[in-house]
N, C-alpha and C. Protein backbone atom coordinates (compact mmCIF):
# COMPACT_ATOMS: atom_id res chain seq x y z
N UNK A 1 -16.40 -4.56 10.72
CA UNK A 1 -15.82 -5.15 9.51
C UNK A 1 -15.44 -4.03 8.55
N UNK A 2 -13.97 -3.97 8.14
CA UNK A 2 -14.14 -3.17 7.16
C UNK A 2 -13.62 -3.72 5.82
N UNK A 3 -13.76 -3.58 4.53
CA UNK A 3 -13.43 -3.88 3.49
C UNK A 3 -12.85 -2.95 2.52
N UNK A 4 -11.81 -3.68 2.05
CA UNK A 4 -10.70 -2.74 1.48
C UNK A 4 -11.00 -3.17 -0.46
N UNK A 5 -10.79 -2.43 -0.89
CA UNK A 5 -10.55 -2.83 -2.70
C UNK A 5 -9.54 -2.17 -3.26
N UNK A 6 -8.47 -2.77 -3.96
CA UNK A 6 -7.60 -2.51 -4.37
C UNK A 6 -7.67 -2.44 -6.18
N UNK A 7 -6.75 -1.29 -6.91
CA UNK A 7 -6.94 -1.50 -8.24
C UNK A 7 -6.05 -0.87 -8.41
N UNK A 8 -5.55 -0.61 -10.19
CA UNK A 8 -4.64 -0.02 -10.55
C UNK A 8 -3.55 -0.80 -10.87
N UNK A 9 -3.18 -2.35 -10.49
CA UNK A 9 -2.04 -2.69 -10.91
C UNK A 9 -2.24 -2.96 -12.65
N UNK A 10 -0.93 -3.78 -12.68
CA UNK A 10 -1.13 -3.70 -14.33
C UNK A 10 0.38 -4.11 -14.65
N UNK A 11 0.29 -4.38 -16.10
CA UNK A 11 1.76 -4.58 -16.56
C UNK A 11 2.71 -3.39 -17.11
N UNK A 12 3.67 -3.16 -16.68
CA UNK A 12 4.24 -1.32 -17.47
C UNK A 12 5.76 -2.35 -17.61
N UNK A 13 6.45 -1.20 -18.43
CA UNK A 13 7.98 -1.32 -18.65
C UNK A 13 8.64 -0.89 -17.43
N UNK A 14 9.67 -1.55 -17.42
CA UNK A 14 11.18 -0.83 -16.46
C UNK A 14 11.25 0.39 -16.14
N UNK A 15 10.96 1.03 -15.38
CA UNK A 15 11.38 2.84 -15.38
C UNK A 15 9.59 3.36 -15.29
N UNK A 16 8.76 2.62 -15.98
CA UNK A 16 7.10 3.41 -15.85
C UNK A 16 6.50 3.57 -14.61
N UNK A 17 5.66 3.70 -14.59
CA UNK A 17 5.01 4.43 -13.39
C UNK A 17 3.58 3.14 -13.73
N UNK A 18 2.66 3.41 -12.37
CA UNK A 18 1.21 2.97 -12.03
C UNK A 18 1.17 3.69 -10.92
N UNK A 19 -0.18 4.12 -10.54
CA UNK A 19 -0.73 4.55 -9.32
C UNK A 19 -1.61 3.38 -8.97
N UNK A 20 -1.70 2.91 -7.53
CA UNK A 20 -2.30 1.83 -7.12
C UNK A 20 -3.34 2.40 -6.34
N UNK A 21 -4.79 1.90 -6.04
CA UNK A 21 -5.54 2.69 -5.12
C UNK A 21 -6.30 1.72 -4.50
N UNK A 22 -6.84 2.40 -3.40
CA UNK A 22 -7.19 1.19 -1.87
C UNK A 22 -8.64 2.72 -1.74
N UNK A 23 -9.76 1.85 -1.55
CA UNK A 23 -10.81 2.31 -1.17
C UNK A 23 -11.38 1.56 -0.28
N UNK A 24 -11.64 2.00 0.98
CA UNK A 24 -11.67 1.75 2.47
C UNK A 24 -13.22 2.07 2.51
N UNK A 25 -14.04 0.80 3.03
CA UNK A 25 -15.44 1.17 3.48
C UNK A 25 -15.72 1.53 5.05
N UNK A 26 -14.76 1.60 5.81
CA UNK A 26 -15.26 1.97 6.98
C UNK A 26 -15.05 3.74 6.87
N UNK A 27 -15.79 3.92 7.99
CA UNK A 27 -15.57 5.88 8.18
C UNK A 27 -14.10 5.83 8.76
N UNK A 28 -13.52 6.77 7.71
CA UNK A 28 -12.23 7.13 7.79
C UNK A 28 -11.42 7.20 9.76
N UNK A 29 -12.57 7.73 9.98
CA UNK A 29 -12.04 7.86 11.84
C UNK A 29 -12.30 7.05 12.44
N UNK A 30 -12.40 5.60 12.06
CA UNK A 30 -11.94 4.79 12.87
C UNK A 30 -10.55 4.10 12.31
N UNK A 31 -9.78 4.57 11.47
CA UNK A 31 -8.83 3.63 11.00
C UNK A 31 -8.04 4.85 11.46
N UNK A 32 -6.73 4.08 11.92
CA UNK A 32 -5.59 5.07 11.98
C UNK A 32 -4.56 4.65 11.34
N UNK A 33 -3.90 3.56 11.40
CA UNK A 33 -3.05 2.83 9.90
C UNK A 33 -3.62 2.92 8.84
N UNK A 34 -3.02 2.89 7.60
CA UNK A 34 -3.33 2.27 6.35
C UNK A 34 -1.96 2.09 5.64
N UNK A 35 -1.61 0.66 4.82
CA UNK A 35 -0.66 0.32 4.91
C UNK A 35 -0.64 -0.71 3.33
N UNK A 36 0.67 -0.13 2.59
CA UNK A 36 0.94 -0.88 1.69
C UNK A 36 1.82 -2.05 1.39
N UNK A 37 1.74 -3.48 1.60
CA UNK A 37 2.25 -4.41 1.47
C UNK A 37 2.53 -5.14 0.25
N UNK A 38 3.83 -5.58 -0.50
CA UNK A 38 3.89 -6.74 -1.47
C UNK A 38 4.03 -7.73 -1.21
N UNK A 39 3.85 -9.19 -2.17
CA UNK A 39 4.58 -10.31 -1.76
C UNK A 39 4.33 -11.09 -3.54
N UNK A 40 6.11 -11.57 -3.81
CA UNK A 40 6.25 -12.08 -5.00
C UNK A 40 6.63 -13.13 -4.94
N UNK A 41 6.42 -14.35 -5.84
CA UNK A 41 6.20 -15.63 -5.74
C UNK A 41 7.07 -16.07 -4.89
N UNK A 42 6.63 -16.90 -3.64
CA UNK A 42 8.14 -17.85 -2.99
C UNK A 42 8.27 -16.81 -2.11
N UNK A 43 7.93 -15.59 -2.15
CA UNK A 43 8.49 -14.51 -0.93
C UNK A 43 7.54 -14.28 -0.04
N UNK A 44 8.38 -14.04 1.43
CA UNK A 44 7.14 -13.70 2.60
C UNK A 44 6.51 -11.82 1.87
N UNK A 45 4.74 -11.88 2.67
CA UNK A 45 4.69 -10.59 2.48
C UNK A 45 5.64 -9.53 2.85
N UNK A 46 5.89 -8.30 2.23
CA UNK A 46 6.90 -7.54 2.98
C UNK A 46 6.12 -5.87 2.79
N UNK A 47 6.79 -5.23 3.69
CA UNK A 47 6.27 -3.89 4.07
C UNK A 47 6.50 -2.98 2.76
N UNK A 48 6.20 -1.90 2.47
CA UNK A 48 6.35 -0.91 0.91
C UNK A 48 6.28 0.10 1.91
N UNK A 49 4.73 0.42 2.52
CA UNK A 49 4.76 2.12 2.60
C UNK A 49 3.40 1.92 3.68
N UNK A 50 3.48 3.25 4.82
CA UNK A 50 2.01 3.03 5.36
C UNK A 50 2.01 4.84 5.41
N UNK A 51 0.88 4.88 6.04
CA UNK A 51 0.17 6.53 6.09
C UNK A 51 -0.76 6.56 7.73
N UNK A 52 -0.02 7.59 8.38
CA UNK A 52 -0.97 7.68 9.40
C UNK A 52 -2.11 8.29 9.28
N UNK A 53 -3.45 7.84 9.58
CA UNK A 53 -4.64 8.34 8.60
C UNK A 53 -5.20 9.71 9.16
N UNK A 54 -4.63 9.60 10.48
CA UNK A 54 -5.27 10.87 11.51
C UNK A 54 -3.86 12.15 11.42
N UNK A 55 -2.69 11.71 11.30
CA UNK A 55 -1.80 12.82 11.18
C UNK A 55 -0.96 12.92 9.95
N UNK A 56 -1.33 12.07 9.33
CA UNK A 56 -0.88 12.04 8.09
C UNK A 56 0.73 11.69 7.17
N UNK A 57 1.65 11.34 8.47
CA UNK A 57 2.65 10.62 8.85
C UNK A 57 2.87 9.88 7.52
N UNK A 58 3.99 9.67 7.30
CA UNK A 58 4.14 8.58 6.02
C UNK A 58 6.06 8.18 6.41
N UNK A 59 5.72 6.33 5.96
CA UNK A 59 7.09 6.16 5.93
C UNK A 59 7.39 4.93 4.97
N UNK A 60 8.83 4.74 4.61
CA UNK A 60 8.59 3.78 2.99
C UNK A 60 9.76 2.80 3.55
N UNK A 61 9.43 1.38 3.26
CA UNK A 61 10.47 0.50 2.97
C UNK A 61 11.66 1.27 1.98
N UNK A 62 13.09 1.07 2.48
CA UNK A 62 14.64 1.35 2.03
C UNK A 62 14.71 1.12 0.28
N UNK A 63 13.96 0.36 -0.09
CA UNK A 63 13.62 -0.45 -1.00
C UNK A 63 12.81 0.58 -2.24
N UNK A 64 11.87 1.09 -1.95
CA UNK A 64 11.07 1.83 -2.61
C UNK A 64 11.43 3.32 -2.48
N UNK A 65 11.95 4.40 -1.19
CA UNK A 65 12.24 5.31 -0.88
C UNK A 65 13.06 6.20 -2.03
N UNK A 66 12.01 7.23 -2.69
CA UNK A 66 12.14 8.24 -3.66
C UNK A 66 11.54 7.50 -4.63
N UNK A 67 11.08 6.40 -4.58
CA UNK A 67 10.54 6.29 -6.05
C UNK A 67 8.86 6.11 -6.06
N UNK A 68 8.19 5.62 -4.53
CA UNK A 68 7.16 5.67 -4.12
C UNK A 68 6.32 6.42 -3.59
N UNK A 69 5.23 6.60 -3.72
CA UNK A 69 4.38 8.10 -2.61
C UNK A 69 3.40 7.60 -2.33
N UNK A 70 2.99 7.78 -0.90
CA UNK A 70 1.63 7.32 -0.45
C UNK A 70 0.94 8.22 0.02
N UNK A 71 -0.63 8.13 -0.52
CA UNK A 71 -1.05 9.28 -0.04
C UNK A 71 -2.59 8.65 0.40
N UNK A 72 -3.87 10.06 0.19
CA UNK A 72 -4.84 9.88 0.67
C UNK A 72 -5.45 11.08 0.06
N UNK A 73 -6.86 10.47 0.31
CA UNK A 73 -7.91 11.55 -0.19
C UNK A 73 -9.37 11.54 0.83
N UNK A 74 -9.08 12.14 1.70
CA UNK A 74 -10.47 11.42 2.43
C UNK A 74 -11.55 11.85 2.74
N UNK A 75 -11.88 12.55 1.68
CA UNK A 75 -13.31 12.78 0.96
C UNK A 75 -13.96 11.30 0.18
N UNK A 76 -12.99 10.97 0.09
CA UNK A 76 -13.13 9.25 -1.42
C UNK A 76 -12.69 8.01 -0.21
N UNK A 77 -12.11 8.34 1.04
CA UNK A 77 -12.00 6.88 2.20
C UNK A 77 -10.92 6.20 1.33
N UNK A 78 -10.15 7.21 0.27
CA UNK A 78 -8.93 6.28 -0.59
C UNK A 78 -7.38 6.76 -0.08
N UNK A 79 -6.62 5.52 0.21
CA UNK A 79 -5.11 6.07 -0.15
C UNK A 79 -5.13 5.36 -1.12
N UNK A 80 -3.72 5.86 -1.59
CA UNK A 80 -2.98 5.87 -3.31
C UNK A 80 -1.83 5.35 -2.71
N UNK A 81 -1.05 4.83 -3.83
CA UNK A 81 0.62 4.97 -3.92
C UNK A 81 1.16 4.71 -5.68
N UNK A 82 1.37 5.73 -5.34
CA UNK A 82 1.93 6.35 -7.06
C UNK A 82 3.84 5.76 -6.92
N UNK A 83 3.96 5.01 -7.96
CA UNK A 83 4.67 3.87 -7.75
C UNK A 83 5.28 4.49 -9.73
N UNK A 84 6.94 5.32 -9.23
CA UNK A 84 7.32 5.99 -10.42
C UNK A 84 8.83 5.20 -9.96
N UNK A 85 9.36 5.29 -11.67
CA UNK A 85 10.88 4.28 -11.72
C UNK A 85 11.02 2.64 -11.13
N UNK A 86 9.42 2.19 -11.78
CA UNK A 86 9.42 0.78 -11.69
C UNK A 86 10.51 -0.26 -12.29
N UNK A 87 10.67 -1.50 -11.32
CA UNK A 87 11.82 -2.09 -11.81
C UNK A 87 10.96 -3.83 -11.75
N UNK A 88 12.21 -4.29 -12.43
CA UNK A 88 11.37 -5.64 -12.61
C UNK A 88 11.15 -6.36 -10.76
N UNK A 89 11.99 -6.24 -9.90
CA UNK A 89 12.01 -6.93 -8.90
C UNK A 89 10.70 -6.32 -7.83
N UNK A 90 10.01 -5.25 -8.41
CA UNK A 90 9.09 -4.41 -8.07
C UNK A 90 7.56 -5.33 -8.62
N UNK A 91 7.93 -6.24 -9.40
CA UNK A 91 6.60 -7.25 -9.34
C UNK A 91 6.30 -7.98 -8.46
N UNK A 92 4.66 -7.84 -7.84
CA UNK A 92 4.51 -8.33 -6.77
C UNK A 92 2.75 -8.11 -6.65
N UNK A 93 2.34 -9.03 -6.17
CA UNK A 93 1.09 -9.05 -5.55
C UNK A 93 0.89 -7.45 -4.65
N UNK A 94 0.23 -6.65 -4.58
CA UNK A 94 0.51 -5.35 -3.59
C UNK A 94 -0.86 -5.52 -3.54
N UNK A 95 -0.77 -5.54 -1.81
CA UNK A 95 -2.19 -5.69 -0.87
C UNK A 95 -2.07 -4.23 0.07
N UNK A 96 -3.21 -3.55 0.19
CA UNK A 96 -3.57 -2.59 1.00
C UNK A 96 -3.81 -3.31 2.70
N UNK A 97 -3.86 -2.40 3.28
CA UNK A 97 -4.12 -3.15 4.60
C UNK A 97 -4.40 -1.80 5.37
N UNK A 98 -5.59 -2.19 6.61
CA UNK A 98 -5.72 -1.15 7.90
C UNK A 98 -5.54 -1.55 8.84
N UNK A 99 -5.24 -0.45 9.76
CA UNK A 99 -5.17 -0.78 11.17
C UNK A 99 -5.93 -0.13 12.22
N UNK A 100 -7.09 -0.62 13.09
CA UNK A 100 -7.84 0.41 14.03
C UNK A 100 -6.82 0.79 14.98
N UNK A 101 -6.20 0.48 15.56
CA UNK A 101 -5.54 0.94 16.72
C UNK A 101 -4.18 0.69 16.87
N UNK A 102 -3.04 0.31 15.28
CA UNK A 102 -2.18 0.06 15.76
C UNK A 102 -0.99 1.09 15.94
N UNK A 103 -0.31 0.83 16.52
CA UNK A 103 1.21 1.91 16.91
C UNK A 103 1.88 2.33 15.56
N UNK A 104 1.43 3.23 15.43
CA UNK A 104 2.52 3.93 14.11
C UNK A 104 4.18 3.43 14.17
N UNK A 105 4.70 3.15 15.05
CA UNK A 105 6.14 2.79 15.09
C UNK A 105 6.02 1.01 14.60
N UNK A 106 5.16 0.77 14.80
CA UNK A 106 5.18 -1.05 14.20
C UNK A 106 4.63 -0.69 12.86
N UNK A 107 4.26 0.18 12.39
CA UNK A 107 3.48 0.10 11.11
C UNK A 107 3.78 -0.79 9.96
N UNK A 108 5.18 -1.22 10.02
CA UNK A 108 5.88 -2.05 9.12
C UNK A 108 5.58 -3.75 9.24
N UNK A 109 5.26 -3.71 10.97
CA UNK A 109 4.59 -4.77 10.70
C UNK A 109 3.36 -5.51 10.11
N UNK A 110 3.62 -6.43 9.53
CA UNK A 110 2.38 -6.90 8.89
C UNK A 110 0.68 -7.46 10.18
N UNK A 111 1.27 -8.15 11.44
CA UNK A 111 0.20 -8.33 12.10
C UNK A 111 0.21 -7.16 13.00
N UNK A 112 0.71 -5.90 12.70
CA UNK A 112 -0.20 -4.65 13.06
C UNK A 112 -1.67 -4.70 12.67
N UNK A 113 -1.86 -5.18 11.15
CA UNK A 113 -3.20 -4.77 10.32
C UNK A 113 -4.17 -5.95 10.46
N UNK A 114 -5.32 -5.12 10.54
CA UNK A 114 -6.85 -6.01 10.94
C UNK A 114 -7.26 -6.62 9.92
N UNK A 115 -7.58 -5.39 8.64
CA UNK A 115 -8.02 -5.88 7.54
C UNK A 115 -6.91 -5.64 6.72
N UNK A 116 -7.41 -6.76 5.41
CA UNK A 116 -6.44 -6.50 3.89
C UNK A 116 -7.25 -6.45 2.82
N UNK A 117 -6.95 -6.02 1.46
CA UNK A 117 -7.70 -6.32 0.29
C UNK A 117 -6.96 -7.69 -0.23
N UNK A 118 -8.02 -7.98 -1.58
CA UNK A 118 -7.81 -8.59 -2.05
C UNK A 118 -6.64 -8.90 -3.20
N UNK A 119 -5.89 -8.04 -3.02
CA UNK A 119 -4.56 -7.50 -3.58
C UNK A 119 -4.52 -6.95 -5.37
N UNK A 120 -3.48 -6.55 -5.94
CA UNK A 120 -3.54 -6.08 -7.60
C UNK A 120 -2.34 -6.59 -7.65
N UNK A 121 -2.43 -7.41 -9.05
CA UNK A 121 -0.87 -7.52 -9.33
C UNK A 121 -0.26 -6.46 -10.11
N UNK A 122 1.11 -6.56 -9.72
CA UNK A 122 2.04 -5.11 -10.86
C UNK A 122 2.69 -6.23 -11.09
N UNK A 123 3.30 -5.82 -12.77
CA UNK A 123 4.48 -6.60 -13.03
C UNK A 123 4.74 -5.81 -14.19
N UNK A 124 6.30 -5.56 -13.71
CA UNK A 124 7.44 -5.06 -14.37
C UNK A 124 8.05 -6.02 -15.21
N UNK A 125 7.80 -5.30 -16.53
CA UNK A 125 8.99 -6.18 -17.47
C UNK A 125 10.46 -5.72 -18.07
N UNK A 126 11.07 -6.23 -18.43
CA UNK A 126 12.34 -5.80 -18.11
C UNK A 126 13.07 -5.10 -20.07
């Protein structure tokens, strides 16, 4: 079982920044995904950003690309995603998620991931 906690969302202006953070209770070497997902009212979840945890790989939904960064610290079992030139359509429930064994090339998929947190809301005002 592993359990994820998510924090950091919050309300900012158009253009501000938040860093979001995911603290992972299992030992870092068994997860090899870790993966950032939104979903805003009426909308299916959708992919943002994941991190390969063992090579350190990173790739971003078309959507977010240059304005998002995902990272890690794994001394702390935390990735981040520092989330700069927020826009209003950028409000959204954002859930962390892992994966023990899934294929870095599906990473975008959502039933790649085992576990999720309990998500943070961001919301952009305009």
């Amino acid at each position: 079982q592993v359990q994820l906690v998510e924090s950091g969302g919050g309300l900012v202006q158009a253009g501000g920044s938040l860093t979001l953070s995911c603290i992972a209770s299992a030992r870092t070497f068994d997860v090899s995904i870790m993966g950032w997902f939104r979903q805003a009212p009426g909308k299916e979840r959708e992919f943002v950003s994941a991190l390969s945890w063992t090579g350190g790989s990173t790739h971003y939904a078309g959507s977010v690309k240059g304005r998002f960064t995902i990272s890690r610290d794994n001394t702390k079992n935390t990735v981040y995603l520092q989330m700069n030139g927020l826009r209003p359509e950028d409000t959204a429930v954002y859930y962390c998620g892992t994966s023990l064994s899934g294929n870095w090339f599906l990473s975008h998929i959502r039933s790649q991931y085992d576990y999720w947190g309990q998500g943070t809301q961001v919301t952009v005002s305009s």
